[in-house]
C-alpha atoms as a PDB file:
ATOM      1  CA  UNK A   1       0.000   0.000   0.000  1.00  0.00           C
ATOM      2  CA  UNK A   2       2.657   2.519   0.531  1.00  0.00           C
ATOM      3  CA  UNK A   3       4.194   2.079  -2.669  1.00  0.00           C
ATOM      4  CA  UNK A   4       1.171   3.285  -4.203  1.00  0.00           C
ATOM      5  CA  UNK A   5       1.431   6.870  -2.749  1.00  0.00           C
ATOM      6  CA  UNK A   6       4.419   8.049  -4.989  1.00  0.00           C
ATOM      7  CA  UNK A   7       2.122   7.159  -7.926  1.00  0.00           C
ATOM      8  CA  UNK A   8      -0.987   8.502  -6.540  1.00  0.00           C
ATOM      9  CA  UNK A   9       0.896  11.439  -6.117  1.00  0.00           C
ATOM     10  CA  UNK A  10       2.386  11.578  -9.363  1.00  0.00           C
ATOM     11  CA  UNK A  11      -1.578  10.763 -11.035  1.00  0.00           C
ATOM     12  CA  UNK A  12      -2.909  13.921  -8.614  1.00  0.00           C
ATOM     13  CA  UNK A  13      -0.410  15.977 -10.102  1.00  0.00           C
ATOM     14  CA  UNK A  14      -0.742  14.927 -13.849  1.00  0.00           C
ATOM     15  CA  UNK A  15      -4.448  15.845 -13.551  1.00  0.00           C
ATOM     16  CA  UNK A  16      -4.487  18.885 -11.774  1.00  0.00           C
ATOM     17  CA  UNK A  17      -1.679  20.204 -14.535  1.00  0.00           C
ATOM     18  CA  UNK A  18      -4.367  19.433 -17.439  1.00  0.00           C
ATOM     19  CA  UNK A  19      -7.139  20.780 -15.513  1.00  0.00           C
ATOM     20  CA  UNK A  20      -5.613  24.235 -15.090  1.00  0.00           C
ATOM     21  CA  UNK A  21      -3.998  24.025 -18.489  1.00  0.00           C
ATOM     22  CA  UNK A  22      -7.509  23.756 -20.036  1.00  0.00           C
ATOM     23  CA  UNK A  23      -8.806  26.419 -17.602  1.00  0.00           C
ATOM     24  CA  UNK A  24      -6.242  29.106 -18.976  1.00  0.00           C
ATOM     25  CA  UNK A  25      -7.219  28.198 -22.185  1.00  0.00           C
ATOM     26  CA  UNK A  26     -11.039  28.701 -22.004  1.00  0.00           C
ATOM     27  CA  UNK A  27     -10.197  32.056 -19.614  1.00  0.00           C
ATOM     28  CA  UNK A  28      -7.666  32.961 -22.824  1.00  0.00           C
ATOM     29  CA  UNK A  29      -5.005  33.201 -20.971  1.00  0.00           C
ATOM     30  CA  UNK A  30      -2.920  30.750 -23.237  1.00  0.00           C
ATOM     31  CA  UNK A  31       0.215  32.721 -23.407  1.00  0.00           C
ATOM     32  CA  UNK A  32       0.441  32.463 -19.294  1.00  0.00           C
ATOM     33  CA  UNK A  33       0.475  28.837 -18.947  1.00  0.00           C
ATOM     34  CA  UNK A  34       0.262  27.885 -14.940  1.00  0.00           C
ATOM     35  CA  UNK A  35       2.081  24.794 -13.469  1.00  0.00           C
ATOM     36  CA  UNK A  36       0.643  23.598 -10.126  1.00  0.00           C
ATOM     37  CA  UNK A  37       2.366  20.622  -8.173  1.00  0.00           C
ATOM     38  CA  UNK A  38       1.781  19.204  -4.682  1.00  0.00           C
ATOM     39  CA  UNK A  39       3.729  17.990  -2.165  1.00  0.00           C
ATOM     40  CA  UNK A  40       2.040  16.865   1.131  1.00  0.00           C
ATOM     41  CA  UNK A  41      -1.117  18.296   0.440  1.00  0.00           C
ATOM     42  CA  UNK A  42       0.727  22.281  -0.177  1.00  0.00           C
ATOM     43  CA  UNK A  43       0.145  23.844  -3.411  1.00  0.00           C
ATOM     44  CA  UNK A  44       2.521  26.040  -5.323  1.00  0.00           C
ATOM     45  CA  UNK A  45       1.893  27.595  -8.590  1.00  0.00           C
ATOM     46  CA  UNK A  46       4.136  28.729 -10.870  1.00  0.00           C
ATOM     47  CA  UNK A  47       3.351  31.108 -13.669  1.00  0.00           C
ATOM     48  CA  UNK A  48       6.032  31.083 -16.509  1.00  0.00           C
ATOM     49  CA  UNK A  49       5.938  35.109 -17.454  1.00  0.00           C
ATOM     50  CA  UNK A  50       7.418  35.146 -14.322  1.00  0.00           C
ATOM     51  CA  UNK A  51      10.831  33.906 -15.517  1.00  0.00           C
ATOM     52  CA  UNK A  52      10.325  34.944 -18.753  1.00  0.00           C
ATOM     53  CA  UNK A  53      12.863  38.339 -19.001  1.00  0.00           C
ATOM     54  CA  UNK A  54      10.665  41.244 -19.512  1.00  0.00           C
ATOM     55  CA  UNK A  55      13.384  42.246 -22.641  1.00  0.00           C
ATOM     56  CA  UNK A  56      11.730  38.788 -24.707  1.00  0.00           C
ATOM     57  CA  UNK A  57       8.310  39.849 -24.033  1.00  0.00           C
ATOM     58  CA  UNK A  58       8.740  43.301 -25.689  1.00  0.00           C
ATOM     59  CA  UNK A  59       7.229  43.782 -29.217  1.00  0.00           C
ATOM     60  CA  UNK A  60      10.082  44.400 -31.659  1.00  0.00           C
ATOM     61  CA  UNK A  61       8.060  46.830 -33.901  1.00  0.00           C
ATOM     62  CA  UNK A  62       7.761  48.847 -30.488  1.00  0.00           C
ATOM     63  CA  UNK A  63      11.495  49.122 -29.896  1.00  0.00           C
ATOM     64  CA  UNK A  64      11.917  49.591 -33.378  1.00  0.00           C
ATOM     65  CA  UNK A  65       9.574  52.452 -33.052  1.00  0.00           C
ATOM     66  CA  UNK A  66      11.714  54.068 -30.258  1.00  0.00           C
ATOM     67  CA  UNK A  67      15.031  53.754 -32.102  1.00  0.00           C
ATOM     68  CA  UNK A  68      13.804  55.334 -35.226  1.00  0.00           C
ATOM     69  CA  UNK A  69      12.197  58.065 -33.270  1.00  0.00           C
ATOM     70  CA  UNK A  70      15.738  59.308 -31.610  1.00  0.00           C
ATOM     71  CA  UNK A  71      17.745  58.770 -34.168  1.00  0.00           C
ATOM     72  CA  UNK A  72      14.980  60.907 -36.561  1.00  0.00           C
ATOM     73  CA  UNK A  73      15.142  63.660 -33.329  1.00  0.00           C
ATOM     74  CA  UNK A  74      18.935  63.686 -33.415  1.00  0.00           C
ATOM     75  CA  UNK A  75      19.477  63.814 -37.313  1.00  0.00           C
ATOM     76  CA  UNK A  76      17.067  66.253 -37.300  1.00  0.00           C
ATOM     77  CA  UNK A  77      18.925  68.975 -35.489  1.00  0.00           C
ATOM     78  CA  UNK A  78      21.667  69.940 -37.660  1.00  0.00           C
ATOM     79  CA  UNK A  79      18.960  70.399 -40.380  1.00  0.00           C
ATOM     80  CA  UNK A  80      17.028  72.979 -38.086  1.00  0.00           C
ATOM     81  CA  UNK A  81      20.520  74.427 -37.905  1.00  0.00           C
ATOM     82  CA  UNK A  82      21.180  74.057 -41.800  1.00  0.00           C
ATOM     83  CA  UNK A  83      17.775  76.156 -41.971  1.00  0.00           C
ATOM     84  CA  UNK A  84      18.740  78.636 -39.990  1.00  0.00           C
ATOM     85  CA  UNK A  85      21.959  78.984 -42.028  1.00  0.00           C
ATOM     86  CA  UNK A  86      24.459  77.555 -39.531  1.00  0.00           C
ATOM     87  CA  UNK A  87      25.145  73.974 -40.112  1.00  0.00           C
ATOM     88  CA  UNK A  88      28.403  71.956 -40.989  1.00  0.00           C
ATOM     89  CA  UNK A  89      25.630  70.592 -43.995  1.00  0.00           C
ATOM     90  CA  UNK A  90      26.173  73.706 -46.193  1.00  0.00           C
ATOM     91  CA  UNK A  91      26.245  73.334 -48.675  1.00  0.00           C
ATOM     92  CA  UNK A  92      24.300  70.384 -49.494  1.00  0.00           C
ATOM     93  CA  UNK A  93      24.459  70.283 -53.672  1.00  0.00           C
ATOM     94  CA  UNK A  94      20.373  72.285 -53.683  1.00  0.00           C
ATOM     95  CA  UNK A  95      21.189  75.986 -52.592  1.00  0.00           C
ATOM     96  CA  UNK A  96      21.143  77.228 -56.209  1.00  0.00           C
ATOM     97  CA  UNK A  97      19.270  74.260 -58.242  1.00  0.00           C
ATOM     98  CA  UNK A  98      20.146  70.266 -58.404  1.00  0.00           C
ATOM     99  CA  UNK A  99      24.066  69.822 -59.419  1.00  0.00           C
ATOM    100  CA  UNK A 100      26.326  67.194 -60.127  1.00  0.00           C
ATOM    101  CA  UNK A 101      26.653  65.000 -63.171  1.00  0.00           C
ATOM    102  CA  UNK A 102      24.173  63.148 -65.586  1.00  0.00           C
ATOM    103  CA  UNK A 103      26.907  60.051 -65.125  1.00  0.00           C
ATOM    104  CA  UNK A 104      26.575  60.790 -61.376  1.00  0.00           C
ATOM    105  CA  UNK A 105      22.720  60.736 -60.976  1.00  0.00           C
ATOM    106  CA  UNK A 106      22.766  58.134 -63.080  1.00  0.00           C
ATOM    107  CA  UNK A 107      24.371  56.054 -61.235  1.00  0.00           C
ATOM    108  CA  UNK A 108      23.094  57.002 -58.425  1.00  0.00           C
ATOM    109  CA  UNK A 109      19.785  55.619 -59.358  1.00  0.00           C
ATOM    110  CA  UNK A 110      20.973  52.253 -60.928  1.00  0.00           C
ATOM    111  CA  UNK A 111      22.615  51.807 -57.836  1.00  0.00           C
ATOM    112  CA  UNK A 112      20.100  52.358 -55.648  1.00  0.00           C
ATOM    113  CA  UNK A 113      17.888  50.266 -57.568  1.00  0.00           C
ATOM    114  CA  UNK A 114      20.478  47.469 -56.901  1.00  0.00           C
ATOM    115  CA  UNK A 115      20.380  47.836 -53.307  1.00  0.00           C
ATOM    116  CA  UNK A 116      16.535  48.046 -52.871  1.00  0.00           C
ATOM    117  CA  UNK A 117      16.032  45.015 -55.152  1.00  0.00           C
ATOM    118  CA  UNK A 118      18.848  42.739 -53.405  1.00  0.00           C
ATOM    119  CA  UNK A 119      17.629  44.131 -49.635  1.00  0.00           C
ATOM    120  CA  UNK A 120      13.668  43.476 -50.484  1.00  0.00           C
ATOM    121  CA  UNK A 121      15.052  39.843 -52.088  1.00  0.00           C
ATOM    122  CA  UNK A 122      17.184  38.660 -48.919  1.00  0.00           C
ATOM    123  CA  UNK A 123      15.517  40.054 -46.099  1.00  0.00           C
ATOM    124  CA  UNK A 124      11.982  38.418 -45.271  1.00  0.00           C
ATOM    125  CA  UNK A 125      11.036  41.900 -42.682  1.00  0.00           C
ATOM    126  CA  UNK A 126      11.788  44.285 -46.006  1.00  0.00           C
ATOM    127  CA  UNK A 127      10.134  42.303 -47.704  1.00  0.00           C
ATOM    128  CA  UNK A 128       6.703  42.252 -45.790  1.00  0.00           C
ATOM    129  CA  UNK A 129       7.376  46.235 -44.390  1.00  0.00           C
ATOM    130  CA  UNK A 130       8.659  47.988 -47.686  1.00  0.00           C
ATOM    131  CA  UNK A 131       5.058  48.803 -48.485  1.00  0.00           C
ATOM    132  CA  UNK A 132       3.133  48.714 -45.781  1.00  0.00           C
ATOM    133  CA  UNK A 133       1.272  52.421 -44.379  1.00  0.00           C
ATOM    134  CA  UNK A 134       1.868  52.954 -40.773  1.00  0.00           C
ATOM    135  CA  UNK A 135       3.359  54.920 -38.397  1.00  0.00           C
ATOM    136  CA  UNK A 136       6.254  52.998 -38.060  1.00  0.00           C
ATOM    137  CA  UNK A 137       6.630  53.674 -41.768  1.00  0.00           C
ATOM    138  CA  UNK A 138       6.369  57.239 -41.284  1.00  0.00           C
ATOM    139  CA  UNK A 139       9.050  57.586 -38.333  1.00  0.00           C
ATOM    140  CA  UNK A 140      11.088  55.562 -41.308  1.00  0.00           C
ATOM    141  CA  UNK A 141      11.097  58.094 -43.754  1.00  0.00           C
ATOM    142  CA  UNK A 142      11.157  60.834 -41.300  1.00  0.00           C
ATOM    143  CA  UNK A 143      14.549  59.182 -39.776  1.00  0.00           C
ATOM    144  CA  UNK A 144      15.705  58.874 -43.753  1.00  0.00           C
ATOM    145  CA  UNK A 145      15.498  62.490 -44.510  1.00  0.00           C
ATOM    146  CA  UNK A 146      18.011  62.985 -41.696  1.00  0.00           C
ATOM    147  CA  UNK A 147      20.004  60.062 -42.191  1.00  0.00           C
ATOM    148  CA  UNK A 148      20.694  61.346 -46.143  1.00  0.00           C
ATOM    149  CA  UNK A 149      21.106  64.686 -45.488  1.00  0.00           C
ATOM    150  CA  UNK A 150      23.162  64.659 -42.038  1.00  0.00           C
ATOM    151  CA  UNK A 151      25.543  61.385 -43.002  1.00  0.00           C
ATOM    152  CA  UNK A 152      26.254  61.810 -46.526  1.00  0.00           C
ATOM    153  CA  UNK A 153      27.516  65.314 -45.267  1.00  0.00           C
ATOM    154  CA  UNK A 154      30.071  63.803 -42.706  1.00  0.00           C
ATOM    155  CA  UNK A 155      30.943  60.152 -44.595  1.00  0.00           C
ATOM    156  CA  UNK A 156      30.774  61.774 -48.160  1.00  0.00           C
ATOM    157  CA  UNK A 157      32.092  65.008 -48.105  1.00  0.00           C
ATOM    158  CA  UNK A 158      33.745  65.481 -44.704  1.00  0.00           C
ATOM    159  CA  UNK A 159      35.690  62.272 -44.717  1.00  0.00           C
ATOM    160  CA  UNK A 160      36.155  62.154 -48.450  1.00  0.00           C
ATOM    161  CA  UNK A 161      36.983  65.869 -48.438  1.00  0.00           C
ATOM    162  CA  UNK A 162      39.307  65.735 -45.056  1.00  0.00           C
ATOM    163  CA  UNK A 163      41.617  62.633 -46.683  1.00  0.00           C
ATOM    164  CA  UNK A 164      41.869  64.873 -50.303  1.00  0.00           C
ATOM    165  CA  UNK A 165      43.222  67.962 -47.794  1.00  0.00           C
ATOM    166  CA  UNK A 166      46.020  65.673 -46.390  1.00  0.00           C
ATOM    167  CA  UNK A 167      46.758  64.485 -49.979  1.00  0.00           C
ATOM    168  CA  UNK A 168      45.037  60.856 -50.415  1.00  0.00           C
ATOM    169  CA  UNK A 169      43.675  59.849 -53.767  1.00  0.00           C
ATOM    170  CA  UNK A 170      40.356  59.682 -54.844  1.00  0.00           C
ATOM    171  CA  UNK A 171      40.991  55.654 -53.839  1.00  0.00           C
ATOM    172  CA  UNK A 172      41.974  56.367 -50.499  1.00  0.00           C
ATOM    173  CA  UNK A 173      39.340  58.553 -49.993  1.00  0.00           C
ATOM    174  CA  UNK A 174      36.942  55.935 -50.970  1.00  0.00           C
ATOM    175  CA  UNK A 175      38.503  53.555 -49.114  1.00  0.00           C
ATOM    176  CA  UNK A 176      38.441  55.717 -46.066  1.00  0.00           C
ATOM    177  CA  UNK A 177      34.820  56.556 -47.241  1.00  0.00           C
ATOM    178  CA  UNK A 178      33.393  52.958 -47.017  1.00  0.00           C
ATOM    179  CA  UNK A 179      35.747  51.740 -43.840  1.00  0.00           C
ATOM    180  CA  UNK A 180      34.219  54.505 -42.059  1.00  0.00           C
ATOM    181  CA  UNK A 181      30.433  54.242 -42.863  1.00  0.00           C
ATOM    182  CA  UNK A 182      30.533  50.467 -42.307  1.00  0.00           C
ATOM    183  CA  UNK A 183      32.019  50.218 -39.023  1.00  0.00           C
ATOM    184  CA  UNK A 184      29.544  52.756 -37.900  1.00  0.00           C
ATOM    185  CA  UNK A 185      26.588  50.603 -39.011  1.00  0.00           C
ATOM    186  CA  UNK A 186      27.991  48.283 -37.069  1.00  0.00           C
ATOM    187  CA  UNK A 187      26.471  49.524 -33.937  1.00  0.00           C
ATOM    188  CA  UNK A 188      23.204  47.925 -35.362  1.00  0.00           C
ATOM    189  CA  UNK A 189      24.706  44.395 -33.967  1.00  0.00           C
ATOM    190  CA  UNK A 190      24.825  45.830 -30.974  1.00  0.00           C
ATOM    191  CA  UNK A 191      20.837  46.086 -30.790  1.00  0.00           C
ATOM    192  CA  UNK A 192      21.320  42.125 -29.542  1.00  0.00           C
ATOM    193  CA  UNK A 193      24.790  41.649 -28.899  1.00  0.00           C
ATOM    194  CA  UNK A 194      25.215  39.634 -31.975  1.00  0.00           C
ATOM    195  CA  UNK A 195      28.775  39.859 -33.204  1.00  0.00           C
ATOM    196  CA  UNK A 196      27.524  37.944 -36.338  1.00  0.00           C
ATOM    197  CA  UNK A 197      25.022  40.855 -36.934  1.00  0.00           C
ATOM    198  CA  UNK A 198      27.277  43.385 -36.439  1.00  0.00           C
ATOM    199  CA  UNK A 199      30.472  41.899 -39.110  1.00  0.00           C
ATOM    200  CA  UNK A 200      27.408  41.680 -41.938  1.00  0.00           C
ATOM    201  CA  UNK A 201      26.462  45.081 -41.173  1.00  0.00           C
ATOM    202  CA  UNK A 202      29.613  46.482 -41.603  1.00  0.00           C
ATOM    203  CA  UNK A 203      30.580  44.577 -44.768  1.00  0.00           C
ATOM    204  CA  UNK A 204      26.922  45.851 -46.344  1.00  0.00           C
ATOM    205  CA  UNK A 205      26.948  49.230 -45.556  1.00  0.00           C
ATOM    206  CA  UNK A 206      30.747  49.568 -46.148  1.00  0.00           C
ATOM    207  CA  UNK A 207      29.961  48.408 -50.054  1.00  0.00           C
ATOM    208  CA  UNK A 208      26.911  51.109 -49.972  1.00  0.00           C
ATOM    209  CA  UNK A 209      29.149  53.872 -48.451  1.00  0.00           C
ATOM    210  CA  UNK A 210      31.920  53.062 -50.999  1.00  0.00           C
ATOM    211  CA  UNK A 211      29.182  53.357 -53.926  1.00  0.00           C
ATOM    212  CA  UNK A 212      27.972  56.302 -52.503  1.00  0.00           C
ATOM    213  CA  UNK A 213      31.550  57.640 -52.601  1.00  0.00           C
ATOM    214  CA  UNK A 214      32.154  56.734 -56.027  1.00  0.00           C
ATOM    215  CA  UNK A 215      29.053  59.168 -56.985  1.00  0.00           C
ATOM    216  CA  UNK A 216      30.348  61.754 -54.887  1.00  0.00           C
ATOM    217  CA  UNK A 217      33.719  62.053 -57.134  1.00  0.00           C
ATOM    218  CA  UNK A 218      32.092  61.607 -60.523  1.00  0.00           C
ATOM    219  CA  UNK A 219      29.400  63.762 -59.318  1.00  0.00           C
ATOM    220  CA  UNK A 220      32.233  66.996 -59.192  1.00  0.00           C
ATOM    221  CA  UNK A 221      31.773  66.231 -55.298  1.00  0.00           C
ATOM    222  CA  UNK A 222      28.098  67.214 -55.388  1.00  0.00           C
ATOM    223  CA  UNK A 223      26.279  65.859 -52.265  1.00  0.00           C
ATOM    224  CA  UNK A 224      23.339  66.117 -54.560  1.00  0.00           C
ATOM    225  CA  UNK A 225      23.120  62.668 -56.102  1.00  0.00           C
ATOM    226  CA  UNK A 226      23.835  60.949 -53.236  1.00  0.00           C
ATOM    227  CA  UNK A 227      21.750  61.947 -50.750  1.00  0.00           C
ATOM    228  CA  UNK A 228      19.289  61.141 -53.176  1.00  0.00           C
ATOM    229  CA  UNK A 229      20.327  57.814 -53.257  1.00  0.00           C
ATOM    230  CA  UNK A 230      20.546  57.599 -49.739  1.00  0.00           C
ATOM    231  CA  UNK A 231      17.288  58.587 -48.582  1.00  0.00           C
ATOM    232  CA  UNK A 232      15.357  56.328 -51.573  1.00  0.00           C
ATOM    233  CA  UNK A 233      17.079  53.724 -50.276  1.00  0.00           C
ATOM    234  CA  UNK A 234      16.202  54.172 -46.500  1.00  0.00           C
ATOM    235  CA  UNK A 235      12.548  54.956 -47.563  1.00  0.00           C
ATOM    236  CA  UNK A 236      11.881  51.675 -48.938  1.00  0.00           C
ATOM    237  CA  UNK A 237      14.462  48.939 -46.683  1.00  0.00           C
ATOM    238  CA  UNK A 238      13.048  50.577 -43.174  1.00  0.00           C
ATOM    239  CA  UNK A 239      11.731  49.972 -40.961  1.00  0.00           C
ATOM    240  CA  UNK A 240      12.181  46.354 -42.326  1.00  0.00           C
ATOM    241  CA  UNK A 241      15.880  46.117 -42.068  1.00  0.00           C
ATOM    242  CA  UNK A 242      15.721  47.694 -38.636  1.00  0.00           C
ATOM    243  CA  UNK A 243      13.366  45.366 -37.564  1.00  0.00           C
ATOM    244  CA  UNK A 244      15.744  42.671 -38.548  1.00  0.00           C
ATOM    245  CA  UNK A 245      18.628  43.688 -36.689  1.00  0.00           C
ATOM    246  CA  UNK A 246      16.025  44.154 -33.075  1.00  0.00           C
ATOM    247  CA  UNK A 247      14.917  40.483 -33.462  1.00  0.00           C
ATOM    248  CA  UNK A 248      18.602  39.185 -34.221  1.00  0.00           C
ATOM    249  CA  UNK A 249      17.429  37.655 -36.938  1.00  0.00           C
ATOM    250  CA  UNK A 250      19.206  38.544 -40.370  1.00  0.00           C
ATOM    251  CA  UNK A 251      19.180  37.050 -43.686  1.00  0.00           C
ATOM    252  CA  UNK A 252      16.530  34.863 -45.809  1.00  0.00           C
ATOM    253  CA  UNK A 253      15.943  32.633 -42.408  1.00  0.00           C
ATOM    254  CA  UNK A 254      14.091  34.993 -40.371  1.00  0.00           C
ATOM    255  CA  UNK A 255      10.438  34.264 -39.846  1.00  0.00           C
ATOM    256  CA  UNK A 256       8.283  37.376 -38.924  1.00  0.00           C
ATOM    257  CA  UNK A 257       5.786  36.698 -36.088  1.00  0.00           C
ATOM    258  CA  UNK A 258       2.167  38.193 -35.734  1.00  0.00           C
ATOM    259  CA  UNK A 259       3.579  40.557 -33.366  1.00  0.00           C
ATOM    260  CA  UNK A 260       6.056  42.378 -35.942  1.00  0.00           C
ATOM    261  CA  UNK A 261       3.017  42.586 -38.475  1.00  0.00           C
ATOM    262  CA  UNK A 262       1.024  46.347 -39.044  1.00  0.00           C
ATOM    263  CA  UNK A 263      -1.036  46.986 -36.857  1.00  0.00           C
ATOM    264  CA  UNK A 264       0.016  44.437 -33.640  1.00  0.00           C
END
């Protein structure tokens, strides 16, 4: 007889784990399943939120949301400044009508094309975000106008510009260009601490910042063209591409959940 009370105990346990289970479920509380054991006749319960760490439970689209909203706020205050007529921006390749080259704007768009076409192609989040209406979309292209205006201004024409004044070649000043763009994108792998995240990053938008640097000097060093560039390109990959780097998730493997679709 006593060495039936282990598995009674076990069989009391078993049942009152289903029960509850299909209580939550009817209640809709699904997502908080509750684990209940006994020993001696004492209850405990156990919800699992409870070790879940509160950073997992929070939406990506919502921290997505804050990090384009300061970095739109920032980028936006040497433009205020620009407007005002005292900004590092001037001059910014508009003041006195659209310059630099037909070869230059030309490329420009081919190459942007490129980049839109191979981001929307490899990156499931761009992919289901590059057309979608919403106010995440909106911070996007607010944080774009910034993001053309205010970096092609310091990687373009203050790096480029800086390297020419202590005598490197237009290659060098590519070079230094591209090194310097990429390794400041690659902050975005530190959204999850993913070193992996961070090394792509750097090797992508070192390529961009060294195309964007090759329009700059066939261009006549008009910011023009590439700014251009820049911001079409930013419209159309964000917030996707953003989104990607939150989750930690990069590349054609990443599966968006019902909480980083419009309108969750």
């Amino acid at each position: 007889m006593a060495a039936r009370w282990p598995a009674l105990f076990a069989a009391e346990n078993g049942h009152a784990a289903e029960s509850n289970v299909r209580r939550d479920s009817a209640a809709g509380r699904v997502g908080r399943p509750r684990v209940q054991s006994y020993l001696y006749g004492v209850r405990a319960t156990v919800t699992s939120e409870d070790a879940t760490p509160k950073m997992n439970r929070r939406d990506p689209r919502t921290i997505t949301a804050i990090l384009l909203g300061i970095a739109a706020a920032a980028l936006s205050l040497p433009i205020i400044d620009y407007l005002r007529g005292d900004s590092f921006l001037h001059p910014l390749g508009f003041e006195s009508g659209i310059t630099g080259t037909p070869a230059a704007w030309v490329l420009a768009l081919l190459f942007a094309t490129l980049c839109i076409a191979f981001t929307i192609t490899h990156f499931p989040r761009v992919q289901d975000t590059w057309r979608e209406i919403s106010f995440l979309k909106l911070l996007s292209l607010w944080a774009a106008v910034g993001a053309a205006v205010v970096e092609e201004a310091f990687f373009r024409r203050i790096i480029m510009d800086g390297v020419m004044g202590a005598g490197g070649g237009v290659p060098l000043q590519i070079f230094a260009s591209a090194v310097v763009f990429g390794v400041a994108h690659a902050l975005w792998g530190l959204i999850k601490g993913s070193p992996h995240v961070a090394f792509t990053a750097a090797g992508a938008t070192g390529i961009i910042g060294a195309a964007l640097a090759v329009v700059y000097v066939v261009g006549d060093r008009s910011l023009a063209p590439c700014i251009a560039a820049h911001f079409a390109i930013d419209a159309v990959i964000q917030p996707g591409l953003l989104l990607s780097a939150v989750s930690g998730q990069w590349g054609k493997t990443a599966a968006v959940t019902k909480s980083e679709q419009p309108g969750r």
